[in-house]
ModelCIF file with pLDDT and N, C-alpha, C, O atoms, coordinates in Angstrom:
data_MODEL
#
_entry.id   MODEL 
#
_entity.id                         1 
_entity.type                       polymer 
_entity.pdbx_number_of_molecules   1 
#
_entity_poly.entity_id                      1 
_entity_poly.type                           'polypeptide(L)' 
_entity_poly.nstd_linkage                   no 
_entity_poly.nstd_monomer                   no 
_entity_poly.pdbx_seq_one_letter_code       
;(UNK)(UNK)(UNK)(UNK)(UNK)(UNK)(UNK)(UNK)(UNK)(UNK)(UNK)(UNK)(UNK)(UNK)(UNK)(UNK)
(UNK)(UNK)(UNK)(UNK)(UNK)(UNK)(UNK)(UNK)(UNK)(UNK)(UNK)(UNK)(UNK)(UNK)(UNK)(UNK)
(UNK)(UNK)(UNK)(UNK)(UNK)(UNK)(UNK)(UNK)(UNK)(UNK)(UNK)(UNK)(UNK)(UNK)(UNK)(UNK)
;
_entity_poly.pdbx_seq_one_letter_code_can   XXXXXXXXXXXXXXXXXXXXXXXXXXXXXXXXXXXXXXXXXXXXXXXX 
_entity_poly.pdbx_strand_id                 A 
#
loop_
_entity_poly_seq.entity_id 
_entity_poly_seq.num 
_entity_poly_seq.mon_id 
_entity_poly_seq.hetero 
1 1  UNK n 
1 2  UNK n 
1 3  UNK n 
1 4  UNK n 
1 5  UNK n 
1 6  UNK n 
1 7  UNK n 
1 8  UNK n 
1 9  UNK n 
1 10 UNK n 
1 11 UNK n 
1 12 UNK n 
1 13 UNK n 
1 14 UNK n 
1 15 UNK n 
1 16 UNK n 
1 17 UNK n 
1 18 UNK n 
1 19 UNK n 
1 20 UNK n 
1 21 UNK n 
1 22 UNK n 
1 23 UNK n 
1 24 UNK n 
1 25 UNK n 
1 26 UNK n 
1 27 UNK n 
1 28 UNK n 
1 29 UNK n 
1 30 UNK n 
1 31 UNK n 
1 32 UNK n 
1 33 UNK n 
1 34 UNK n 
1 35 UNK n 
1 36 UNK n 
1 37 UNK n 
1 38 UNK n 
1 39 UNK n 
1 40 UNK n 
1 41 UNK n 
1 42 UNK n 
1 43 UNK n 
1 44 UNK n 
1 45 UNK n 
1 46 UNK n 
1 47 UNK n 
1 48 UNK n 
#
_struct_asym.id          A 
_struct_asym.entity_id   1 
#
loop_
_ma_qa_metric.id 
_ma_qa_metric.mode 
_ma_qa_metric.name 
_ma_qa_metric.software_group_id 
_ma_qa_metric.type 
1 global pLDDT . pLDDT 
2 local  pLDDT . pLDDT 
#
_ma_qa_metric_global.metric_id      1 
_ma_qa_metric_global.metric_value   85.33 
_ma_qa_metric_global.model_id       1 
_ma_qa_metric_global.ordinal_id     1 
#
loop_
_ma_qa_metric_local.label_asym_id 
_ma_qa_metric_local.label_comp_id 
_ma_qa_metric_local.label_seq_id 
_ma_qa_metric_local.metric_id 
_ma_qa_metric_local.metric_value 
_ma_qa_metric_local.model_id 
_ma_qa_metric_local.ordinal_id 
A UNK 1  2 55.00 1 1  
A UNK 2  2 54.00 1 2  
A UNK 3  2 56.00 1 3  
A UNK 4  2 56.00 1 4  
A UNK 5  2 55.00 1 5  
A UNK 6  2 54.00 1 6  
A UNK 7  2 54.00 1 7  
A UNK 8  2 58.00 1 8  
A UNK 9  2 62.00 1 9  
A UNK 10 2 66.00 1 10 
A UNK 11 2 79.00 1 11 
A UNK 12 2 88.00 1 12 
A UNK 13 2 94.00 1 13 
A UNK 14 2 95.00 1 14 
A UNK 15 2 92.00 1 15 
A UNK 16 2 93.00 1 16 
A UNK 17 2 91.00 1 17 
A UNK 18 2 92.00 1 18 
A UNK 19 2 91.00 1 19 
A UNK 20 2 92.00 1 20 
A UNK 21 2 94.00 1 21 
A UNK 22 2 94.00 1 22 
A UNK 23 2 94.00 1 23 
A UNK 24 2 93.00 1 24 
A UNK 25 2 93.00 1 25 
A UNK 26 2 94.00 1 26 
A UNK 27 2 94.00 1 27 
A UNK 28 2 95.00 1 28 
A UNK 29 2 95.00 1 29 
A UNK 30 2 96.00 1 30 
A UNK 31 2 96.00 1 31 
A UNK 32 2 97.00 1 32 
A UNK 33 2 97.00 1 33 
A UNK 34 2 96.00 1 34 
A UNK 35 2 96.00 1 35 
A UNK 36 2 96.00 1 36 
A UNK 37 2 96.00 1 37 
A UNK 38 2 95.00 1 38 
A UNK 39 2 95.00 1 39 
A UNK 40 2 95.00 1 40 
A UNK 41 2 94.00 1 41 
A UNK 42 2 94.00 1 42 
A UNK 43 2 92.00 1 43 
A UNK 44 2 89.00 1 44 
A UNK 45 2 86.00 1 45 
A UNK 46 2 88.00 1 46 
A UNK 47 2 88.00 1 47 
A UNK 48 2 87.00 1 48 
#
loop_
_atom_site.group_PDB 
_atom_site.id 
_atom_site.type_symbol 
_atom_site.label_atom_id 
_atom_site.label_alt_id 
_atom_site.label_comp_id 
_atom_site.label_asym_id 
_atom_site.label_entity_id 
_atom_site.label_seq_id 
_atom_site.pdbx_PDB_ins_code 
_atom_site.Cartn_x 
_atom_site.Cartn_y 
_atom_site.Cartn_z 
_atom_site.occupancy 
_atom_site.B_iso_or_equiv 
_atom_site.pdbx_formal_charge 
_atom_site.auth_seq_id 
_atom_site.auth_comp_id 
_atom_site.auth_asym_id 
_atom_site.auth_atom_id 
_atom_site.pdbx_PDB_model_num 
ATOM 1   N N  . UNK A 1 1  ? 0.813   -1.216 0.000   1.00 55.00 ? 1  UNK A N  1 
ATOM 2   C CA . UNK A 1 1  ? 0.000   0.000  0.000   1.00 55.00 ? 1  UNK A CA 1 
ATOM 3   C C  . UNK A 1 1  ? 0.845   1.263  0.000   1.00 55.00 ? 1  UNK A C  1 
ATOM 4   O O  . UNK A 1 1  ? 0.349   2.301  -0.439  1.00 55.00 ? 1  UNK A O  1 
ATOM 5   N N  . UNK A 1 2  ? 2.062   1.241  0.454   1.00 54.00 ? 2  UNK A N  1 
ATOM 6   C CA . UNK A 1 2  ? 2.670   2.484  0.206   1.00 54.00 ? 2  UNK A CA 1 
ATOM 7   C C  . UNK A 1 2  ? 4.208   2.243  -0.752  1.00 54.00 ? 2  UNK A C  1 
ATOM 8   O O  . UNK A 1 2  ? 5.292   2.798  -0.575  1.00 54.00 ? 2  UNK A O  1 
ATOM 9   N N  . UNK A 1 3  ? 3.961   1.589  -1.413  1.00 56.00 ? 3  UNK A N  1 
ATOM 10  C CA . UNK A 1 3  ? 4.697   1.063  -2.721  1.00 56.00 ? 3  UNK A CA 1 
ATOM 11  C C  . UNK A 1 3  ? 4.989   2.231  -3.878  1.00 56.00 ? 3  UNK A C  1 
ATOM 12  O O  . UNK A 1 3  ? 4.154   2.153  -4.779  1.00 56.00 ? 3  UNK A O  1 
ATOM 13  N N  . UNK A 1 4  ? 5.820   3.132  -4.045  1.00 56.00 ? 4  UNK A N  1 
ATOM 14  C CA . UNK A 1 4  ? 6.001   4.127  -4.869  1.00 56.00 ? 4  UNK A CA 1 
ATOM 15  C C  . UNK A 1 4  ? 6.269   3.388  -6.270  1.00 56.00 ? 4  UNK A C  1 
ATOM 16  O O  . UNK A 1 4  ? 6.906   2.336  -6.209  1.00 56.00 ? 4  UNK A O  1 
ATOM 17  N N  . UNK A 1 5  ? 5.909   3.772  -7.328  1.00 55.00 ? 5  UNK A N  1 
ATOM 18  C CA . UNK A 1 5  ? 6.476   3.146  -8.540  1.00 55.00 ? 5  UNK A CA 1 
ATOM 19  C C  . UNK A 1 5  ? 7.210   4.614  -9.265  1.00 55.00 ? 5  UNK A C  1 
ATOM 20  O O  . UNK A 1 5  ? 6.681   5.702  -9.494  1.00 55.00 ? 5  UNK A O  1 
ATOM 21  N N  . UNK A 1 6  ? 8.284   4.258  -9.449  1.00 54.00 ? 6  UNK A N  1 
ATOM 22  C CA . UNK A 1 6  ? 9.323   5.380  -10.398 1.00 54.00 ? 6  UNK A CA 1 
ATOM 23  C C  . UNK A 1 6  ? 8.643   6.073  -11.600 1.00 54.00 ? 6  UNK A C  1 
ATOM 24  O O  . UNK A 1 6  ? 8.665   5.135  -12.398 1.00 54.00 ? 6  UNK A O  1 
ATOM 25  N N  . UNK A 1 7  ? 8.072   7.062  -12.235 1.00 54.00 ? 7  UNK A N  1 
ATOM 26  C CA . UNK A 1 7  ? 7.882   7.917  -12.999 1.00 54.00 ? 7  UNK A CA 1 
ATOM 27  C C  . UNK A 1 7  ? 9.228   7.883  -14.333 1.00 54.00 ? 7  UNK A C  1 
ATOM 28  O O  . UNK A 1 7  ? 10.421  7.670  -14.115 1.00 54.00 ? 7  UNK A O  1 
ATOM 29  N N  . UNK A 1 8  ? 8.705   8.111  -15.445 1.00 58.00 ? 8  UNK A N  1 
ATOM 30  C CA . UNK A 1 8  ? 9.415   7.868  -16.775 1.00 58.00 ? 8  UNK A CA 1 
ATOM 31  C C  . UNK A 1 8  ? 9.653   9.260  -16.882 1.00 58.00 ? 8  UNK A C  1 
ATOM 32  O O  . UNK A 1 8  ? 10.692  9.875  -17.126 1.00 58.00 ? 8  UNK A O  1 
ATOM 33  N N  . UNK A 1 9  ? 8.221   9.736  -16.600 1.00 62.00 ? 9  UNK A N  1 
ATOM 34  C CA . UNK A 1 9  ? 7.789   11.532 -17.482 1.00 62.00 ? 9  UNK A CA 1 
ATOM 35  C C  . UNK A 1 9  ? 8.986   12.177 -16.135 1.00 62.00 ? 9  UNK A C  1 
ATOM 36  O O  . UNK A 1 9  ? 9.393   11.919 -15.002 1.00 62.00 ? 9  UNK A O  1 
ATOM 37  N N  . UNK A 1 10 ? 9.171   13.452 -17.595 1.00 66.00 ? 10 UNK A N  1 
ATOM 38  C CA . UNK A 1 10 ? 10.361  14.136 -17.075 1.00 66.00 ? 10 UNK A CA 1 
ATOM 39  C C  . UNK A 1 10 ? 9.702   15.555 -17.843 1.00 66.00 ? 10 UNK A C  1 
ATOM 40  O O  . UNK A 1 10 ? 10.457  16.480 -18.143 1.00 66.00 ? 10 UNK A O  1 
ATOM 41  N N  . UNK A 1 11 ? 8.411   15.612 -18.089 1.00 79.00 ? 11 UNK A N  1 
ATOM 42  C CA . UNK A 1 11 ? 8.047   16.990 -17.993 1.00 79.00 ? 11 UNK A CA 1 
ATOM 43  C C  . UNK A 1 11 ? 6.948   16.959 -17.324 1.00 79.00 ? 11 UNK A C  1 
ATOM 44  O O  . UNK A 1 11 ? 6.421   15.972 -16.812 1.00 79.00 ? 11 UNK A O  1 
ATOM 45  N N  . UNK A 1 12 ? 6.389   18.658 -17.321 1.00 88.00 ? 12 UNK A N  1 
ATOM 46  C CA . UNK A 1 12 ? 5.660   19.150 -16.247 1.00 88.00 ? 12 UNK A CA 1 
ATOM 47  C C  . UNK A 1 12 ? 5.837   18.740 -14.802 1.00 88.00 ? 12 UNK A C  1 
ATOM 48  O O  . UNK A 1 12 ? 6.951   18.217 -14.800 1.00 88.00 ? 12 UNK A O  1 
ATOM 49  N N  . UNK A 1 13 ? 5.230   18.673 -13.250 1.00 94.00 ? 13 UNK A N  1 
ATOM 50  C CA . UNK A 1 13 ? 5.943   18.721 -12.598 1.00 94.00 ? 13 UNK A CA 1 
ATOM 51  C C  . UNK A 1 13 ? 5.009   17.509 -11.406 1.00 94.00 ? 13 UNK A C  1 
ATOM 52  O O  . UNK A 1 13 ? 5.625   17.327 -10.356 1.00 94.00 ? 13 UNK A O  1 
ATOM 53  N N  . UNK A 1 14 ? 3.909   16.885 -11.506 1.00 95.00 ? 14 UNK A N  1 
ATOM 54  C CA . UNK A 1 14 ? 3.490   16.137 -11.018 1.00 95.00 ? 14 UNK A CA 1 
ATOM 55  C C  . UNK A 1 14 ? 3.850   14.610 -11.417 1.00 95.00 ? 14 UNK A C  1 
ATOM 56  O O  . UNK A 1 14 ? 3.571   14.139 -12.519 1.00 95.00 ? 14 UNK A O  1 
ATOM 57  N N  . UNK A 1 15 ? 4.453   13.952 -10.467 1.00 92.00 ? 15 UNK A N  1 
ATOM 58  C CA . UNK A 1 15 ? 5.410   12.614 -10.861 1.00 92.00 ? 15 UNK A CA 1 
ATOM 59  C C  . UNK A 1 15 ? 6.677   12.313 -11.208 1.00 92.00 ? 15 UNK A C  1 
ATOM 60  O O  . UNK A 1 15 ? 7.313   11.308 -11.529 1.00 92.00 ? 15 UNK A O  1 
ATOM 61  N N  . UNK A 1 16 ? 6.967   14.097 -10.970 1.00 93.00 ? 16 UNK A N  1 
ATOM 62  C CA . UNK A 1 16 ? 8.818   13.678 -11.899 1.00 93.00 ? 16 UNK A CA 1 
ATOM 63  C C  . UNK A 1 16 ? 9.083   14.197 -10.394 1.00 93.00 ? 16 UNK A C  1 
ATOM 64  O O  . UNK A 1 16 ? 8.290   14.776 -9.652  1.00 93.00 ? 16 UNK A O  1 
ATOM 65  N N  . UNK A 1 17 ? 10.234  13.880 -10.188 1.00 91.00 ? 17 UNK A N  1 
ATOM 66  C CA . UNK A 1 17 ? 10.906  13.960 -9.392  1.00 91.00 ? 17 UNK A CA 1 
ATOM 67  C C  . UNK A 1 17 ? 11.823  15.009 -8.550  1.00 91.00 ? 17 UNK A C  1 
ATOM 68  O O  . UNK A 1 17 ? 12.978  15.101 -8.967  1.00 91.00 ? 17 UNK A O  1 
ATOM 69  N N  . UNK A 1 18 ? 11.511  15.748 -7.520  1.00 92.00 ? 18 UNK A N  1 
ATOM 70  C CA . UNK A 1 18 ? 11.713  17.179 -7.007  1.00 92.00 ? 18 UNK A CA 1 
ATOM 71  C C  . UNK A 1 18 ? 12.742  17.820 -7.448  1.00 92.00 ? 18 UNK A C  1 
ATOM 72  O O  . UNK A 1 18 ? 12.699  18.958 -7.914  1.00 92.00 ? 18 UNK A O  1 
ATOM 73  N N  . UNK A 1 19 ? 14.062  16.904 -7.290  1.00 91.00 ? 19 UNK A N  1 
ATOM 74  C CA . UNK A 1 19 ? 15.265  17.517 -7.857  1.00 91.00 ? 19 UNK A CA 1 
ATOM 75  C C  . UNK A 1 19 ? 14.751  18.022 -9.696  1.00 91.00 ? 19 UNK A C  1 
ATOM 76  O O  . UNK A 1 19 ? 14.705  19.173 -10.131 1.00 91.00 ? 19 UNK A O  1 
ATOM 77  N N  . UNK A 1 20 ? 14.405  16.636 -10.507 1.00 92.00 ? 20 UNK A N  1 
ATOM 78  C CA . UNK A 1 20 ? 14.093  17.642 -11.485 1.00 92.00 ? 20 UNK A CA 1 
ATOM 79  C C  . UNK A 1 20 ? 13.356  18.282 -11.666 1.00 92.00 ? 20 UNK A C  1 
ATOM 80  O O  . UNK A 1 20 ? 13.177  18.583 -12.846 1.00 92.00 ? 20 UNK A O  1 
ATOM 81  N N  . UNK A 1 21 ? 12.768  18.684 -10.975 1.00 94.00 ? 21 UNK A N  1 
ATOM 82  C CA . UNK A 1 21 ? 11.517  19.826 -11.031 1.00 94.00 ? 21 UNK A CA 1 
ATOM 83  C C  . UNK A 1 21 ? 12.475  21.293 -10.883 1.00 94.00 ? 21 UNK A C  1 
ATOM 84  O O  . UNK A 1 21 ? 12.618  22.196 -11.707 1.00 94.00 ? 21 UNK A O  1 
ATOM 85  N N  . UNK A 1 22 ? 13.110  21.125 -9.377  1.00 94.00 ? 22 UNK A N  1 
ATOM 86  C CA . UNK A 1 22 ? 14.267  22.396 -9.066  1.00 94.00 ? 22 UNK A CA 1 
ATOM 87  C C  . UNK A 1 22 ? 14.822  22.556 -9.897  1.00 94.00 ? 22 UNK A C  1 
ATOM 88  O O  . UNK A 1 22 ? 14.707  23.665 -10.420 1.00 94.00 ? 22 UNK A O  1 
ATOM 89  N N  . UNK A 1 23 ? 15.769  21.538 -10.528 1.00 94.00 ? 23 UNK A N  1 
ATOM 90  C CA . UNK A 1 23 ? 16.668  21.669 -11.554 1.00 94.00 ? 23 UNK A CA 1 
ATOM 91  C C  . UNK A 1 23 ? 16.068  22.680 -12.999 1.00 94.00 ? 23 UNK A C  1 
ATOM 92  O O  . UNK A 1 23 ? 16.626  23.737 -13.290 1.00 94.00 ? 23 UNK A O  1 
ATOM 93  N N  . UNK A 1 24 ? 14.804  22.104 -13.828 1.00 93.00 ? 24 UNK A N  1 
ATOM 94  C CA . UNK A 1 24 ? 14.199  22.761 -14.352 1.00 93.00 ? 24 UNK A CA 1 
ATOM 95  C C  . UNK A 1 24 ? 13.707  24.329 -14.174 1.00 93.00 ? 24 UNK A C  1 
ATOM 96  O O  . UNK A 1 24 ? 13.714  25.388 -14.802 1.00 93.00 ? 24 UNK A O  1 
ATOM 97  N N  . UNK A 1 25 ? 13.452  24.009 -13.427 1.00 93.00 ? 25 UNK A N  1 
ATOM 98  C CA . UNK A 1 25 ? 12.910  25.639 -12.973 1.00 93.00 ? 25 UNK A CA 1 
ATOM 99  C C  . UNK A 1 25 ? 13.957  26.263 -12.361 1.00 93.00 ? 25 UNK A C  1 
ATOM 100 O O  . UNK A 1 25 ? 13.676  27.461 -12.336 1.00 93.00 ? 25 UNK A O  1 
ATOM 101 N N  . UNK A 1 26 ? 15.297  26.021 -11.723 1.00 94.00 ? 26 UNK A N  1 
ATOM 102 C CA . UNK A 1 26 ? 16.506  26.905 -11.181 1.00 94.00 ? 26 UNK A CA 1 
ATOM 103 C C  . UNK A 1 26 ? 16.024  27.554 -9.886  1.00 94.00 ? 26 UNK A C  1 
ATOM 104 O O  . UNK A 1 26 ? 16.396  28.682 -9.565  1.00 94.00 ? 26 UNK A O  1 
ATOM 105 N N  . UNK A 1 27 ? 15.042  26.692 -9.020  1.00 94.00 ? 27 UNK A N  1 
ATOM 106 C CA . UNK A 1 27 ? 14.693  27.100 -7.404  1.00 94.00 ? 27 UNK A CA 1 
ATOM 107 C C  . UNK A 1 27 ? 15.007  26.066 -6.534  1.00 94.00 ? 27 UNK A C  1 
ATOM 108 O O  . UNK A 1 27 ? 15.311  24.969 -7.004  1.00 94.00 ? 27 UNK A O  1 
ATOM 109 N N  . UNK A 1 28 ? 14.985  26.215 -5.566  1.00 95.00 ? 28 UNK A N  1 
ATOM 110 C CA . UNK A 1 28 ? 14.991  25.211 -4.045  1.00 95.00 ? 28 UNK A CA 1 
ATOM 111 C C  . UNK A 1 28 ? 13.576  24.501 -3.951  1.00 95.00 ? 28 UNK A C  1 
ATOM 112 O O  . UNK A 1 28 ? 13.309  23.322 -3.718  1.00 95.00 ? 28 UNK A O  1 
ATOM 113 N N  . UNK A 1 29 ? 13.018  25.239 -4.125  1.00 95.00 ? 29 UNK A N  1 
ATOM 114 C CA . UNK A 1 29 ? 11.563  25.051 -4.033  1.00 95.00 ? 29 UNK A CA 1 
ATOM 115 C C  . UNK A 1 29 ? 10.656  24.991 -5.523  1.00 95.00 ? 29 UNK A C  1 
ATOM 116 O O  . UNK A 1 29 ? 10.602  25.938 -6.307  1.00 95.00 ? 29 UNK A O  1 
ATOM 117 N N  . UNK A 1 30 ? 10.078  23.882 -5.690  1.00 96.00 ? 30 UNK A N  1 
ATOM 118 C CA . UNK A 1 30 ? 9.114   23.713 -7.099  1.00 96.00 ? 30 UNK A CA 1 
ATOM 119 C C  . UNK A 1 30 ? 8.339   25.018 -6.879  1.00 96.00 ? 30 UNK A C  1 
ATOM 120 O O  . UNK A 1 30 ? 8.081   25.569 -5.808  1.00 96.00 ? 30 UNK A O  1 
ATOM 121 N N  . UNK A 1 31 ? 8.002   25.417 -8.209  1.00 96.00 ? 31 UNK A N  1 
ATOM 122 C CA . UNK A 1 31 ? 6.648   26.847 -8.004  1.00 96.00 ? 31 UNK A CA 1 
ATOM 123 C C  . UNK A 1 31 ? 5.589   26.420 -7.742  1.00 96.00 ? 31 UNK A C  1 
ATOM 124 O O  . UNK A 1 31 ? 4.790   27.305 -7.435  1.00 96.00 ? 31 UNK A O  1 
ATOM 125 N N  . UNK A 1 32 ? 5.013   24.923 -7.714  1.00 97.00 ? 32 UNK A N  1 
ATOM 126 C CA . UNK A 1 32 ? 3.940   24.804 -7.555  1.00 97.00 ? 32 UNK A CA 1 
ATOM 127 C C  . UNK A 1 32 ? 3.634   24.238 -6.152  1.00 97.00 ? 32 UNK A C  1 
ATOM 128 O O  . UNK A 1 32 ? 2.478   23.909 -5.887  1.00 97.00 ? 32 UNK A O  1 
ATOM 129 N N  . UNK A 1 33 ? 4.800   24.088 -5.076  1.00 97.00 ? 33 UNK A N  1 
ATOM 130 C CA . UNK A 1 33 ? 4.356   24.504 -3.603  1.00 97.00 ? 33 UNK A CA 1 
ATOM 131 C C  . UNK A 1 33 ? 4.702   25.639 -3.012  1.00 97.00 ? 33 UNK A C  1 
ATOM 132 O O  . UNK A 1 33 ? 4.242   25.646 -1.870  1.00 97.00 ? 33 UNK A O  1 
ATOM 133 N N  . UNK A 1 34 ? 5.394   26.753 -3.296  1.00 96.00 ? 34 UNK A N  1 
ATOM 134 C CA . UNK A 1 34 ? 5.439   27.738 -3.539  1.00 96.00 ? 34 UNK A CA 1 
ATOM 135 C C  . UNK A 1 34 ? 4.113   28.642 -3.443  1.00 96.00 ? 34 UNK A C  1 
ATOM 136 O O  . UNK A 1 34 ? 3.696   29.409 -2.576  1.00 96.00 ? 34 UNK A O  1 
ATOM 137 N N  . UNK A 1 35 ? 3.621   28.231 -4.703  1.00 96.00 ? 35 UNK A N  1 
ATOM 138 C CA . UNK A 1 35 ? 1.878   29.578 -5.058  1.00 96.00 ? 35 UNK A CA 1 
ATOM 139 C C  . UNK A 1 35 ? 1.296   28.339 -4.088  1.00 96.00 ? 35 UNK A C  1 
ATOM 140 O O  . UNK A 1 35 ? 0.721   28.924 -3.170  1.00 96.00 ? 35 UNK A O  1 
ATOM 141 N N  . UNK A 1 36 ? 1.211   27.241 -3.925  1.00 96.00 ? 36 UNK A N  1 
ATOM 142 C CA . UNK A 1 36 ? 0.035   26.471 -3.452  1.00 96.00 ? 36 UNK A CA 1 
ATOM 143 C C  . UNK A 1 36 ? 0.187   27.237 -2.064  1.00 96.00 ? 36 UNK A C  1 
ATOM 144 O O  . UNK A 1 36 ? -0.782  27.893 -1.681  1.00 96.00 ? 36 UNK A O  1 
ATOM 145 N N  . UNK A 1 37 ? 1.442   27.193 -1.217  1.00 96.00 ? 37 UNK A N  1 
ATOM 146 C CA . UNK A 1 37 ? 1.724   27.481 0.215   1.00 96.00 ? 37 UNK A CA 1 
ATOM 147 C C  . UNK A 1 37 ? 1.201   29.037 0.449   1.00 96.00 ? 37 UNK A C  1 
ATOM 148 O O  . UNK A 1 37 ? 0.635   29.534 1.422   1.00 96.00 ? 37 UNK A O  1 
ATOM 149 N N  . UNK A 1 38 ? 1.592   29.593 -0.768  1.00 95.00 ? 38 UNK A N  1 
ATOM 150 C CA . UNK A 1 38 ? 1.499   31.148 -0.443  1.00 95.00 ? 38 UNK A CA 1 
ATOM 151 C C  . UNK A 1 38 ? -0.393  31.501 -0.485  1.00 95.00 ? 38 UNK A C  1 
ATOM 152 O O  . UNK A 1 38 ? -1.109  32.457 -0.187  1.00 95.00 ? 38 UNK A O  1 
ATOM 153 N N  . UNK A 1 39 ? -0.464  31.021 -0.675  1.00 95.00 ? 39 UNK A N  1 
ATOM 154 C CA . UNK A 1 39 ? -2.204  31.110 -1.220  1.00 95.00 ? 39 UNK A CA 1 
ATOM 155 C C  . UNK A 1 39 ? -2.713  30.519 -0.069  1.00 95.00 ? 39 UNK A C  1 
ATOM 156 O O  . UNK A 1 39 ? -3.700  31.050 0.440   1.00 95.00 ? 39 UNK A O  1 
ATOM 157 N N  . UNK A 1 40 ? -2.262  29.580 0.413   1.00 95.00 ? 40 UNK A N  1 
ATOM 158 C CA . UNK A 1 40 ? -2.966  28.844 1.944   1.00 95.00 ? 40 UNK A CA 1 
ATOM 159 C C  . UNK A 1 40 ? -2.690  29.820 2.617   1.00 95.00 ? 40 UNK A C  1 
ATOM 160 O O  . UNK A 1 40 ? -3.753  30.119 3.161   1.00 95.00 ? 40 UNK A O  1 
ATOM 161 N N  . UNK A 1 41 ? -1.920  30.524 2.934   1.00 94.00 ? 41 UNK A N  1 
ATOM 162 C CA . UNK A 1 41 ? -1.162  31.544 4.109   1.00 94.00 ? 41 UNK A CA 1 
ATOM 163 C C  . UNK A 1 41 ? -2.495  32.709 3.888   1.00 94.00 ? 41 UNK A C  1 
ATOM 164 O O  . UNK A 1 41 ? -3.529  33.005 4.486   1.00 94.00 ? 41 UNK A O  1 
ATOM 165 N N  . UNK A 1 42 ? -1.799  33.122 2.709   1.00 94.00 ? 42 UNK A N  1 
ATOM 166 C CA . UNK A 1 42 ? -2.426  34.344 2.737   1.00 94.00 ? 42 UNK A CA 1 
ATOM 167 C C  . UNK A 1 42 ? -4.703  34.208 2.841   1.00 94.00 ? 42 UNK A C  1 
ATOM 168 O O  . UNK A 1 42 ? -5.385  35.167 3.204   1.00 94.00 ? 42 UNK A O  1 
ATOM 169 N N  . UNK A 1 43 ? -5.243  32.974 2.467   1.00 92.00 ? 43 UNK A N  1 
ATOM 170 C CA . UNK A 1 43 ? -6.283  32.940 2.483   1.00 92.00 ? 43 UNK A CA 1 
ATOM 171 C C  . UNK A 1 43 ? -7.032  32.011 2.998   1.00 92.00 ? 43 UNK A C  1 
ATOM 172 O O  . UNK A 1 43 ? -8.256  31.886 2.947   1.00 92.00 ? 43 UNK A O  1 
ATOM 173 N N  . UNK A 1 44 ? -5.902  31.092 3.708   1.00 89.00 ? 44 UNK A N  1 
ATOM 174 C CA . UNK A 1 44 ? -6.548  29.901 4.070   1.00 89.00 ? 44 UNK A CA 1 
ATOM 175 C C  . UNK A 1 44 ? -6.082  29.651 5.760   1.00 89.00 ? 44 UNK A C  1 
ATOM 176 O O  . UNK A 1 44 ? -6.660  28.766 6.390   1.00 89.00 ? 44 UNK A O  1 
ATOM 177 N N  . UNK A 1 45 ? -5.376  30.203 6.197   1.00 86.00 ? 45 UNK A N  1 
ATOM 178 C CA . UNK A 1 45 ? -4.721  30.548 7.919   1.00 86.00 ? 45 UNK A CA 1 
ATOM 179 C C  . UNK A 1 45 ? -5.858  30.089 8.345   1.00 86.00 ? 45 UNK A C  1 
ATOM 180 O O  . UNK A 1 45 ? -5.964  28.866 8.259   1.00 86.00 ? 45 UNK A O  1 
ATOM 181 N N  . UNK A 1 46 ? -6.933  30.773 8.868   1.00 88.00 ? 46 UNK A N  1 
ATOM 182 C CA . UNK A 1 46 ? -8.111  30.385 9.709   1.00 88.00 ? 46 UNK A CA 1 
ATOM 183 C C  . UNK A 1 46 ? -8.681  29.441 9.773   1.00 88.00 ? 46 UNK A C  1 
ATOM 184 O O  . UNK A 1 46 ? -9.117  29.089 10.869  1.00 88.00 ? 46 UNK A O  1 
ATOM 185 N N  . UNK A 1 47 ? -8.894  28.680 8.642   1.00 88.00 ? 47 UNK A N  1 
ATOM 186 C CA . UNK A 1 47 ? -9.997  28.158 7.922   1.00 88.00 ? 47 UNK A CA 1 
ATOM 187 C C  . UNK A 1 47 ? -9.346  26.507 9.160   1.00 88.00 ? 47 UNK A C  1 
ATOM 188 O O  . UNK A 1 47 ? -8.257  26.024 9.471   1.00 88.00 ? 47 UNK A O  1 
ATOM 189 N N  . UNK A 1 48 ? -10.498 26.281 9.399   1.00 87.00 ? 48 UNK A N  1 
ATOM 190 C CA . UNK A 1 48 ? -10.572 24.476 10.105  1.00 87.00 ? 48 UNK A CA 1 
ATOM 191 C C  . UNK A 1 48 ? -10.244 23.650 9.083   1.00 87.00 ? 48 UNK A C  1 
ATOM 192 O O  . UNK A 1 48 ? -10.213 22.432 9.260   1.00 87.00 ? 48 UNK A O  1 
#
């Protein structure tokens, strides 16, 4: 049940693998937890 299987795809950024995601994009951080995180902060803090 918690069995990862390795990803082929090496574009866009869901299934490939963090380093190449950073690598691609030239951040520490993928952009897409980035806007996801910044968007929880800024509109989602309160929320249960």
């Amino acid at each position: 049940s918690l069995k990862r299987t390795p990803s082929k795809k090496q574009t866009g950024v869901f299934g490939v693998k963090i380093s190449v995601v950073t690598k691609r994009e030239r951040s520490k951080i993928p952009y897409v937890v980035r806007q996801c995180v910044e968007e929880v902060e800024k509109r989602g803090i309160d929320e249960v």
